[in-house]
PDB file of N, CA and C in Angstrom:
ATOM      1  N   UNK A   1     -62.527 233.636 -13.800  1.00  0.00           N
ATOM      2  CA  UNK A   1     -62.958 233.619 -12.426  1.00  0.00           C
ATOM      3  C   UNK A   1     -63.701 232.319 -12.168  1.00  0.00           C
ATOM      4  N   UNK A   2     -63.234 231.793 -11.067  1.00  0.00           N
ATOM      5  CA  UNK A   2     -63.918 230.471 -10.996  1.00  0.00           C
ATOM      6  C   UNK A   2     -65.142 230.561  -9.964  1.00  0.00           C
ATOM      7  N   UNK A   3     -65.876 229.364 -10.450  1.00  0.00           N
ATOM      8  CA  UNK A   3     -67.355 229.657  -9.550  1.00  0.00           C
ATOM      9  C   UNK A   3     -67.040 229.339  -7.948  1.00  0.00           C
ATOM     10  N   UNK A   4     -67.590 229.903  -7.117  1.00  0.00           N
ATOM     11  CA  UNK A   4     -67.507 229.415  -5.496  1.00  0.00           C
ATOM     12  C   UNK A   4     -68.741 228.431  -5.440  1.00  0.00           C
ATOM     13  N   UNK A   5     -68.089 227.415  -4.975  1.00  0.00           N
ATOM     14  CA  UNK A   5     -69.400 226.627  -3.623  1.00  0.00           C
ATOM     15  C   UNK A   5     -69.755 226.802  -2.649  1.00  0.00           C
ATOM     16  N   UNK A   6     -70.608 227.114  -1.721  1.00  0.00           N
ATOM     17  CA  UNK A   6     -71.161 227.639  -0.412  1.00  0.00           C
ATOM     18  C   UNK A   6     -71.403 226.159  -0.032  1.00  0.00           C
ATOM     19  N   UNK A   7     -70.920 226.011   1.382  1.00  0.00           N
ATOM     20  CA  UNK A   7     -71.854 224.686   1.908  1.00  0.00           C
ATOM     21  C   UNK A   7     -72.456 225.071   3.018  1.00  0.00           C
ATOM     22  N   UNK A   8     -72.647 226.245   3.423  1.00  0.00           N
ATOM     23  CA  UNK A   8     -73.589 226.766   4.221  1.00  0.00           C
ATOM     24  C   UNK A   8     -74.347 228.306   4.614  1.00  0.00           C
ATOM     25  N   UNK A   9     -74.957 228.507   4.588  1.00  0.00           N
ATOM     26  CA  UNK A   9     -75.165 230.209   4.938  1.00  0.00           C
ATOM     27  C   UNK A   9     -74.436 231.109   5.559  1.00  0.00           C
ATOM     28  N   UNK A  10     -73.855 230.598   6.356  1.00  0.00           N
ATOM     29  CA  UNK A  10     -73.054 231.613   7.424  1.00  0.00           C
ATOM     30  C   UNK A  10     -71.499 231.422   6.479  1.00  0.00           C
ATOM     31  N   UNK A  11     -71.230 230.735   5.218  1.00  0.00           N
ATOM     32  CA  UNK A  11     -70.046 230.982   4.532  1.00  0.00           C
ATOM     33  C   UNK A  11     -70.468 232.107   3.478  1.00  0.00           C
ATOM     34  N   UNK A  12     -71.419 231.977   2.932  1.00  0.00           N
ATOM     35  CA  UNK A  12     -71.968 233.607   2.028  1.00  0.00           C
ATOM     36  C   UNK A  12     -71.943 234.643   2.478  1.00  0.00           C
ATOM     37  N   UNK A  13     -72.775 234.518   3.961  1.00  0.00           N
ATOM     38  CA  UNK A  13     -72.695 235.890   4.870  1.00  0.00           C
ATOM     39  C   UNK A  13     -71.726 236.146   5.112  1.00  0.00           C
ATOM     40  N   UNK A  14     -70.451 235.478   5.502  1.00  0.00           N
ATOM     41  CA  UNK A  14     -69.139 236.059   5.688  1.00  0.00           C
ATOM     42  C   UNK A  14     -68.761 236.237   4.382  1.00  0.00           C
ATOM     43  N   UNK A  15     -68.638 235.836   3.344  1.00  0.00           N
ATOM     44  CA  UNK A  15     -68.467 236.095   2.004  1.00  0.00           C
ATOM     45  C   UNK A  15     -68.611 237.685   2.201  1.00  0.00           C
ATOM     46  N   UNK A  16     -69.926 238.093   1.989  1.00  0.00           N
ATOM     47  CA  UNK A  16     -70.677 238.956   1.649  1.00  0.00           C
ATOM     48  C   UNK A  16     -69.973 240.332   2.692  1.00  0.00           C
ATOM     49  N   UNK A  17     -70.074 239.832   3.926  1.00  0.00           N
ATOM     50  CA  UNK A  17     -69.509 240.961   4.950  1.00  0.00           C
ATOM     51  C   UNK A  17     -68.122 241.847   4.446  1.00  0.00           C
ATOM     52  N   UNK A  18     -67.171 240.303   3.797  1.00  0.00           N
ATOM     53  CA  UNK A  18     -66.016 240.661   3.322  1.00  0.00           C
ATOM     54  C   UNK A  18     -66.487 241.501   2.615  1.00  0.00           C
ATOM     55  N   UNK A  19     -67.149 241.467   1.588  1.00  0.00           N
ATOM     56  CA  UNK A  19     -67.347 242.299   0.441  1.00  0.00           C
ATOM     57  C   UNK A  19     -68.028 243.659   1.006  1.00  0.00           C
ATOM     58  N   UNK A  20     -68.605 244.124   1.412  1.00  0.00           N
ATOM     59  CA  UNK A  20     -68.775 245.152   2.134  1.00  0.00           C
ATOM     60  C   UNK A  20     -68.258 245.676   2.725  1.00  0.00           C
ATOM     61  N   UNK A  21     -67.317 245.264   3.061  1.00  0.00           N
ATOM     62  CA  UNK A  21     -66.038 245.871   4.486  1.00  0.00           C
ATOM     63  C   UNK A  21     -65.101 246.457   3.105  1.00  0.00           C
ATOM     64  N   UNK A  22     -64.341 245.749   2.000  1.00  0.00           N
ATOM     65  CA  UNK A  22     -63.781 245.603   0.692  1.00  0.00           C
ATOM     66  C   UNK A  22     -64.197 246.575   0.213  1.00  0.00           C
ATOM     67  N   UNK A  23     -65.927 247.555   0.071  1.00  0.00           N
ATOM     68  CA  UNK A  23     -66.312 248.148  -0.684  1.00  0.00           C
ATOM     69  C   UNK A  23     -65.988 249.754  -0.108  1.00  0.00           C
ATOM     70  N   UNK A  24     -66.170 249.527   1.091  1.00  0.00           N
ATOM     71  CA  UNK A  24     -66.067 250.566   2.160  1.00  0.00           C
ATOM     72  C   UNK A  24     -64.635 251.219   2.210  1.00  0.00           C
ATOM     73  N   UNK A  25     -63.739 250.427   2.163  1.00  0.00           N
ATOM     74  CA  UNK A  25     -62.342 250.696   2.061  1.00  0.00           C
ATOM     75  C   UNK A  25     -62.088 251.368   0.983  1.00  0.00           C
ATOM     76  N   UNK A  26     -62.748 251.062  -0.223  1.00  0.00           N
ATOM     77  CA  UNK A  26     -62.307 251.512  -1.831  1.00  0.00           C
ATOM     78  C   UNK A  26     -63.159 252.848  -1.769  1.00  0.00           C
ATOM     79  N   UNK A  27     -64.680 252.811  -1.271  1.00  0.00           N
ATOM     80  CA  UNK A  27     -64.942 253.976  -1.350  1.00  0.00           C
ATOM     81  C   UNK A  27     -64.451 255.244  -0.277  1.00  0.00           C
ATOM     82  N   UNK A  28     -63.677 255.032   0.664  1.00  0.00           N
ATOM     83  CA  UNK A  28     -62.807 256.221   1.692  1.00  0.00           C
ATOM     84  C   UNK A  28     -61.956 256.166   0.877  1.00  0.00           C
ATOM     85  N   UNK A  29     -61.145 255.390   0.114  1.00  0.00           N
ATOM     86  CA  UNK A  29     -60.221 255.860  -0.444  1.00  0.00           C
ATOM     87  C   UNK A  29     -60.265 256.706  -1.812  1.00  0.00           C
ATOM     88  N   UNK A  30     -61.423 256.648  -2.478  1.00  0.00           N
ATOM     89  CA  UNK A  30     -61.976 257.471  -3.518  1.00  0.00           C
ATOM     90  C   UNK A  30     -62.186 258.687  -2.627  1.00  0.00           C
ATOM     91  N   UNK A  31     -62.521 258.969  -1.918  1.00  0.00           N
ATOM     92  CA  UNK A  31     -63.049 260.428  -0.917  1.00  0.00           C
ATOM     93  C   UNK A  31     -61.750 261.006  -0.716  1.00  0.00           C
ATOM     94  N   UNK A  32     -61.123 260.084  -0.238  1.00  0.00           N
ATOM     95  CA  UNK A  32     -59.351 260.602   0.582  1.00  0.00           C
ATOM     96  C   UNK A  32     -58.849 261.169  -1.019  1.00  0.00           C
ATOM     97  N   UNK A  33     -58.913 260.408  -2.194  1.00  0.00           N
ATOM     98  CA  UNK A  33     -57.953 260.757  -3.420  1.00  0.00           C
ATOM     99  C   UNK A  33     -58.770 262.290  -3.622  1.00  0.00           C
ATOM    100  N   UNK A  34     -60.076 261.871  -3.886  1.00  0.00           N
ATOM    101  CA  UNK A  34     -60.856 263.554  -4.409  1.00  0.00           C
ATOM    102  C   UNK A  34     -60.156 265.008  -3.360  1.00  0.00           C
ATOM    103  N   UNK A  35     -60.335 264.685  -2.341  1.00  0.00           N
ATOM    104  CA  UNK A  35     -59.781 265.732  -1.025  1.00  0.00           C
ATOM    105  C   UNK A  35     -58.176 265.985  -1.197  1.00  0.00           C
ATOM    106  N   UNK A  36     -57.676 265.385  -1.319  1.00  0.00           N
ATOM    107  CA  UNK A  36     -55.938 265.499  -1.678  1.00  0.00           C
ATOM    108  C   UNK A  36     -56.133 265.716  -3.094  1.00  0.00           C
ATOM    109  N   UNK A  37     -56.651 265.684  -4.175  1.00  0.00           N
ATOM    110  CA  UNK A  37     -56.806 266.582  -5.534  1.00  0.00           C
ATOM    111  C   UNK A  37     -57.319 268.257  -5.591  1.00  0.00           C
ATOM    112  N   UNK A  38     -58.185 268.247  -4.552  1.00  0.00           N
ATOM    113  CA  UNK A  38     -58.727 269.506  -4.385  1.00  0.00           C
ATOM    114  C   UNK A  38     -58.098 270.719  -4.234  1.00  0.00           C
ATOM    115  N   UNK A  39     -57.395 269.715  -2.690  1.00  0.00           N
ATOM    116  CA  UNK A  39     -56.156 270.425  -2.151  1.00  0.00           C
ATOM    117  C   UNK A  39     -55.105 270.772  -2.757  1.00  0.00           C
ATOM    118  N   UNK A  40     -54.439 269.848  -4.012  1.00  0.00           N
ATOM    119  CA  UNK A  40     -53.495 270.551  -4.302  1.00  0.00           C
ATOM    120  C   UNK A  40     -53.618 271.662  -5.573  1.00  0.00           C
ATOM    121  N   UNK A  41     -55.000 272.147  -5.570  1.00  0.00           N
ATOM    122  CA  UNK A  41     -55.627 273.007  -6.961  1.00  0.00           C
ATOM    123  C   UNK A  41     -55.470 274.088  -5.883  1.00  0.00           C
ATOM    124  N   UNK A  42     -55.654 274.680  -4.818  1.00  0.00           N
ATOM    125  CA  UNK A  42     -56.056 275.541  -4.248  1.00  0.00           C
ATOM    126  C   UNK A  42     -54.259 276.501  -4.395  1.00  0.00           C
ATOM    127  N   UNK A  43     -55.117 277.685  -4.695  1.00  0.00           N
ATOM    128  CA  UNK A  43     -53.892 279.235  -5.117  1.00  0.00           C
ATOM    129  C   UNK A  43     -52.757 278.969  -3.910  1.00  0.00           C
ATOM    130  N   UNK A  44     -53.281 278.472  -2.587  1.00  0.00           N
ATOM    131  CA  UNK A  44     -51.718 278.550  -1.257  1.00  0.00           C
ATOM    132  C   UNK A  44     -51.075 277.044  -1.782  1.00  0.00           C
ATOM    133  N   UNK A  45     -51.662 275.970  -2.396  1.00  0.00           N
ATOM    134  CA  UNK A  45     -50.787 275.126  -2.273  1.00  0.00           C
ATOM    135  C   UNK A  45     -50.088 274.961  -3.656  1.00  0.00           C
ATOM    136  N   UNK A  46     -50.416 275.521  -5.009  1.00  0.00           N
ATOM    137  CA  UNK A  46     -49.666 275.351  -5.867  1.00  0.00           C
ATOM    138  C   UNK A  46     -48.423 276.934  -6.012  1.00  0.00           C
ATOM    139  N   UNK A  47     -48.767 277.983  -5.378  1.00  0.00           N
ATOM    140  CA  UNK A  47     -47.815 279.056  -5.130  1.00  0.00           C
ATOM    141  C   UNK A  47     -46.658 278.014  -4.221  1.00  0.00           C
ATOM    142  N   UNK A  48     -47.114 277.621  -3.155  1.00  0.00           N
ATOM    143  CA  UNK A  48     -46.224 277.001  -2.325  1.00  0.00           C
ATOM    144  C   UNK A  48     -45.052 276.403  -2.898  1.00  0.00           C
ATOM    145  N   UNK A  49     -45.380 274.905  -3.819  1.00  0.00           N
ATOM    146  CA  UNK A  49     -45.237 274.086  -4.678  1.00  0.00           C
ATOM    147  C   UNK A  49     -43.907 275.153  -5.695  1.00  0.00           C
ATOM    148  N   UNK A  50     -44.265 276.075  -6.020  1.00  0.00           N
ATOM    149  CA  UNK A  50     -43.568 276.944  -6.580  1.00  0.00           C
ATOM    150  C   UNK A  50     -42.602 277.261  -6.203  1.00  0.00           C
ATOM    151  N   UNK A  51     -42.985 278.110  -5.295  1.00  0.00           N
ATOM    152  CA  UNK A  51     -42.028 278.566  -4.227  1.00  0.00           C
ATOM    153  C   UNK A  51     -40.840 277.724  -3.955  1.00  0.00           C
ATOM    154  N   UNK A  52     -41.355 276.582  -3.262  1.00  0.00           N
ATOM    155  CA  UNK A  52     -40.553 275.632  -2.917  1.00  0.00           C
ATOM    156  C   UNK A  52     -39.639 274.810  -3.573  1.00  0.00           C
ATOM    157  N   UNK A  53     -39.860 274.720  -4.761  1.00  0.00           N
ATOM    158  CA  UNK A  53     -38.823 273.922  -5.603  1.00  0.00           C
ATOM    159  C   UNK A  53     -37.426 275.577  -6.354  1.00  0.00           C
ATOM    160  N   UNK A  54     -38.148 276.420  -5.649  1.00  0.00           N
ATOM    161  CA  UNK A  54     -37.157 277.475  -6.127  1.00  0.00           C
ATOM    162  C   UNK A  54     -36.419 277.763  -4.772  1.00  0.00           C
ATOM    163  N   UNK A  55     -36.616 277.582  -4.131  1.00  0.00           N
ATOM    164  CA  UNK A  55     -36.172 278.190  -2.830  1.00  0.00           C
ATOM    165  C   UNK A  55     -35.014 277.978  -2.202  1.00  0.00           C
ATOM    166  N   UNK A  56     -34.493 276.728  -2.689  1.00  0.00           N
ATOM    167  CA  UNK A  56     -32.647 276.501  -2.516  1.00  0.00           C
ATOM    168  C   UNK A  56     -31.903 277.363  -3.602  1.00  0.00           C
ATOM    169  N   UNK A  57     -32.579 277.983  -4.544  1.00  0.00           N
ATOM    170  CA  UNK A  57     -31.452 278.683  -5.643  1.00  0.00           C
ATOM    171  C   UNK A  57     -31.622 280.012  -4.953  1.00  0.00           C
ATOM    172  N   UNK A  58     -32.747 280.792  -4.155  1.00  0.00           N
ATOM    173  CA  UNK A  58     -32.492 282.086  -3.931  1.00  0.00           C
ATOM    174  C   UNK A  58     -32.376 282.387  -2.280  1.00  0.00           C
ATOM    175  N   UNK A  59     -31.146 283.305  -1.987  1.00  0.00           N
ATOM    176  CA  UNK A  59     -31.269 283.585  -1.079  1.00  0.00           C
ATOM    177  C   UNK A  59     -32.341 284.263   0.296  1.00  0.00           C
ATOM    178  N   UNK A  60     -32.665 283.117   1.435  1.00  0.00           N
ATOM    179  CA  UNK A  60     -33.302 283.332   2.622  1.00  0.00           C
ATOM    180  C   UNK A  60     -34.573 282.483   1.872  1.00  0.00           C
ATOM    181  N   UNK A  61     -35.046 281.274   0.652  1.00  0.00           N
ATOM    182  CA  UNK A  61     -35.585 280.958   0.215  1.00  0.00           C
ATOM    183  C   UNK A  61     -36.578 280.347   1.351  1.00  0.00           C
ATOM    184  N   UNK A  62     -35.656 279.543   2.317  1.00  0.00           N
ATOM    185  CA  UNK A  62     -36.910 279.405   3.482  1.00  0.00           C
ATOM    186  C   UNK A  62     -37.794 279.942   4.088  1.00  0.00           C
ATOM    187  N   UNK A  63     -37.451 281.315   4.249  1.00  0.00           N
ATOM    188  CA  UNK A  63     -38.510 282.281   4.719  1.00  0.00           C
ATOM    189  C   UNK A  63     -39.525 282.643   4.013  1.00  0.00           C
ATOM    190  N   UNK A  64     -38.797 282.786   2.664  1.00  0.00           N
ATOM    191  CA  UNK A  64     -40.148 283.080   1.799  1.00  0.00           C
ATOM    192  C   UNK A  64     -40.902 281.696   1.466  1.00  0.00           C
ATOM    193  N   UNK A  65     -40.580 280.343   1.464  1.00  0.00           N
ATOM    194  CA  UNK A  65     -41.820 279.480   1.093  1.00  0.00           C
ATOM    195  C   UNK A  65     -42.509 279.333   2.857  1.00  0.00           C
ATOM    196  N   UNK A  66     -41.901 279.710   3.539  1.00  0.00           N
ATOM    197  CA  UNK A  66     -42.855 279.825   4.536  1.00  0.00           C
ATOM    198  C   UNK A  66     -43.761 281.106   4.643  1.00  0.00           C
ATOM    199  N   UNK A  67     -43.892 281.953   4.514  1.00  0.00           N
ATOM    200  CA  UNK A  67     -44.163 283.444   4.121  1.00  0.00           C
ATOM    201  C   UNK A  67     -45.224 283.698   3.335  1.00  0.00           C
ATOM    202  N   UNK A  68     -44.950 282.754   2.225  1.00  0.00           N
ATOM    203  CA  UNK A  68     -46.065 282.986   0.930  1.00  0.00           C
ATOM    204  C   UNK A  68     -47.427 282.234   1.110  1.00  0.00           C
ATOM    205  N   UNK A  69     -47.689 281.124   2.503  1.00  0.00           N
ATOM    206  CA  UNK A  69     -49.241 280.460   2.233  1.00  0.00           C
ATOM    207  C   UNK A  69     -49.497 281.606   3.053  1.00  0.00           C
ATOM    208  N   UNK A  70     -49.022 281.839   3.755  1.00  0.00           N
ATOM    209  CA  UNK A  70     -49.649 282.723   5.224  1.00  0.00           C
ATOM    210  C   UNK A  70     -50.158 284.029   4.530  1.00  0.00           C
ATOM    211  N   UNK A  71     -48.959 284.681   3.600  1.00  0.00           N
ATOM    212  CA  UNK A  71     -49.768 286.124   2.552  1.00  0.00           C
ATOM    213  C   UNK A  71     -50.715 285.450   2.301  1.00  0.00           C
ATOM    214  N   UNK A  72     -50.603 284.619   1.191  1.00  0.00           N
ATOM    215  CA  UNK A  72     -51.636 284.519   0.408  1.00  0.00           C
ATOM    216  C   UNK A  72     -53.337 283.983   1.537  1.00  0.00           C
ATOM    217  N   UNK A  73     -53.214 283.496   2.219  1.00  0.00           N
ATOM    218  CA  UNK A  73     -54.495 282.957   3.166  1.00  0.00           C
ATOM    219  C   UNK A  73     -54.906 284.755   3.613  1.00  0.00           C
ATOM    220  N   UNK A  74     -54.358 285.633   3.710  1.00  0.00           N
ATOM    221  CA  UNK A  74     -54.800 286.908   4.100  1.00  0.00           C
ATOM    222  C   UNK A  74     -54.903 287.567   2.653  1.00  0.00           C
ATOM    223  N   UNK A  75     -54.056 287.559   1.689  1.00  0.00           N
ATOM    224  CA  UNK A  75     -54.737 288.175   0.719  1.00  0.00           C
ATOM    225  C   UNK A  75     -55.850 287.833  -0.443  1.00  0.00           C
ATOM    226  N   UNK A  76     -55.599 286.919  -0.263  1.00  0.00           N
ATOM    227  CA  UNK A  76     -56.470 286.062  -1.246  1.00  0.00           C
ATOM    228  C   UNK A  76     -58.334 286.275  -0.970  1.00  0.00           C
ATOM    229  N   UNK A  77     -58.451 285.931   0.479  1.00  0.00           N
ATOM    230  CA  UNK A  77     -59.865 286.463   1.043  1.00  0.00           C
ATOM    231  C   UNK A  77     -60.299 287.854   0.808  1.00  0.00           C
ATOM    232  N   UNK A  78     -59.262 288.880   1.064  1.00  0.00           N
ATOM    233  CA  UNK A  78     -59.262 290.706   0.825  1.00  0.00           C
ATOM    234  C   UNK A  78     -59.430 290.530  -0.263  1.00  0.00           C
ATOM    235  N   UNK A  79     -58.435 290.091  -1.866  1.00  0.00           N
ATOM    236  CA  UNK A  79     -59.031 290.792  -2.952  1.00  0.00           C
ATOM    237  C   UNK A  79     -60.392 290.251  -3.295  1.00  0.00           C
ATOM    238  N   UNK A  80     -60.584 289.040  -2.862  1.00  0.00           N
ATOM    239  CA  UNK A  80     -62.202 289.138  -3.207  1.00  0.00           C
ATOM    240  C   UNK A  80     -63.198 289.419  -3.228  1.00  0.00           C
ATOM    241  N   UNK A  81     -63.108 289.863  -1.923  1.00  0.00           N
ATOM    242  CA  UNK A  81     -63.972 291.187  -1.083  1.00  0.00           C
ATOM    243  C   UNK A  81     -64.093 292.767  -1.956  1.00  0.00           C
ATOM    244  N   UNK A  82     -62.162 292.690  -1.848  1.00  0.00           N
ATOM    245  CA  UNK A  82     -62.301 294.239  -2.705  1.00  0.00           C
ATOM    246  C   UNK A  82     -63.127 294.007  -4.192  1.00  0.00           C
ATOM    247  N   UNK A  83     -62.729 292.921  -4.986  1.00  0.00           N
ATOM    248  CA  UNK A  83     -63.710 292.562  -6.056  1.00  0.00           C
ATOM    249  C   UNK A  83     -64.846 292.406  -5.857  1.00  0.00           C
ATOM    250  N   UNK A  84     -65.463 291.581  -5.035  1.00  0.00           N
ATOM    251  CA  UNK A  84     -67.377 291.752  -5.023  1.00  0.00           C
ATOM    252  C   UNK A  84     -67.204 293.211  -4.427  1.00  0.00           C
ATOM    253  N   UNK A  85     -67.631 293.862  -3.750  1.00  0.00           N
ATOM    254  CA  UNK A  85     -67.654 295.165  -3.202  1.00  0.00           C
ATOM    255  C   UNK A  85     -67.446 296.490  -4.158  1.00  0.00           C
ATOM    256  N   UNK A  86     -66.757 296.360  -5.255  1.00  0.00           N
ATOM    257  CA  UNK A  86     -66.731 297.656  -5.874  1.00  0.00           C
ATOM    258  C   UNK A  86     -67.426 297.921  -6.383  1.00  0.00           C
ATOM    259  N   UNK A  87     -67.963 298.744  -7.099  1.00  0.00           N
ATOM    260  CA  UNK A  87     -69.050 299.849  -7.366  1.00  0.00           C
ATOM    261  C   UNK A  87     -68.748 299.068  -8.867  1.00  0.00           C
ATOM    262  N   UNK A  88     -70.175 298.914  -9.730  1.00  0.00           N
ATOM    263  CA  UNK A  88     -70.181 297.849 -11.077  1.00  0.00           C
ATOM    264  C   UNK A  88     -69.915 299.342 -11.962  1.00  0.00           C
ATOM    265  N   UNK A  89     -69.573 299.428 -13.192  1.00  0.00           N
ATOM    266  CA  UNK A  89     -69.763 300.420 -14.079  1.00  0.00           C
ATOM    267  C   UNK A  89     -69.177 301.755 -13.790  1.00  0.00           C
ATOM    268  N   UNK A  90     -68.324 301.714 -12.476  1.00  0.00           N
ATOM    269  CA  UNK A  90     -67.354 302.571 -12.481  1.00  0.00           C
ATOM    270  C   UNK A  90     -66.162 302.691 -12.479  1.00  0.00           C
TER     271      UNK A  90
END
């Protein structure tokens, strides 16, 4: 890396701005990667994922990868409920 020469202040400060604007970009894009990792851990999007790469071999396959986030977003909330909620030791 070679050294820079400045021949005036207002060339650092723009230097510097760059580099801040540069830093800002890398860190939304660290946020954007974490959020699209999250997302694809979650039970509707890897069933989906499933679903979907099967869904040209079985018949009406479209309906069911459309079918299965929508169950699962309604069942998924219920069994948890039914799990915290039951009676411990019986």
């Amino acid at each position: 890396m070679e050294k820079k020469i400045y021949s005036s202040y207002a060339q650092i400060d723009r230097e510097l701005e760059i580099l801040k604007i540069e830093k800002e970009i890398s860190y939304q894009k660290l946020v954007f990667g974490v959020k699209k990792t999250k997302e694809s851990f979650s039970p509707q999007h890897i069933v989906g994922d499933l679903i979907g790469k099967y869904s040209a071999a079985i018949p009406y396959g479209a309906i069911v990868s459309t079918a299965a986030p929508f169950i699962l977003n309604k069942a998924v909330p219920f069994i948890k409920n039914w799990f915290a909620k039951r009676k411990r030791g019986v």
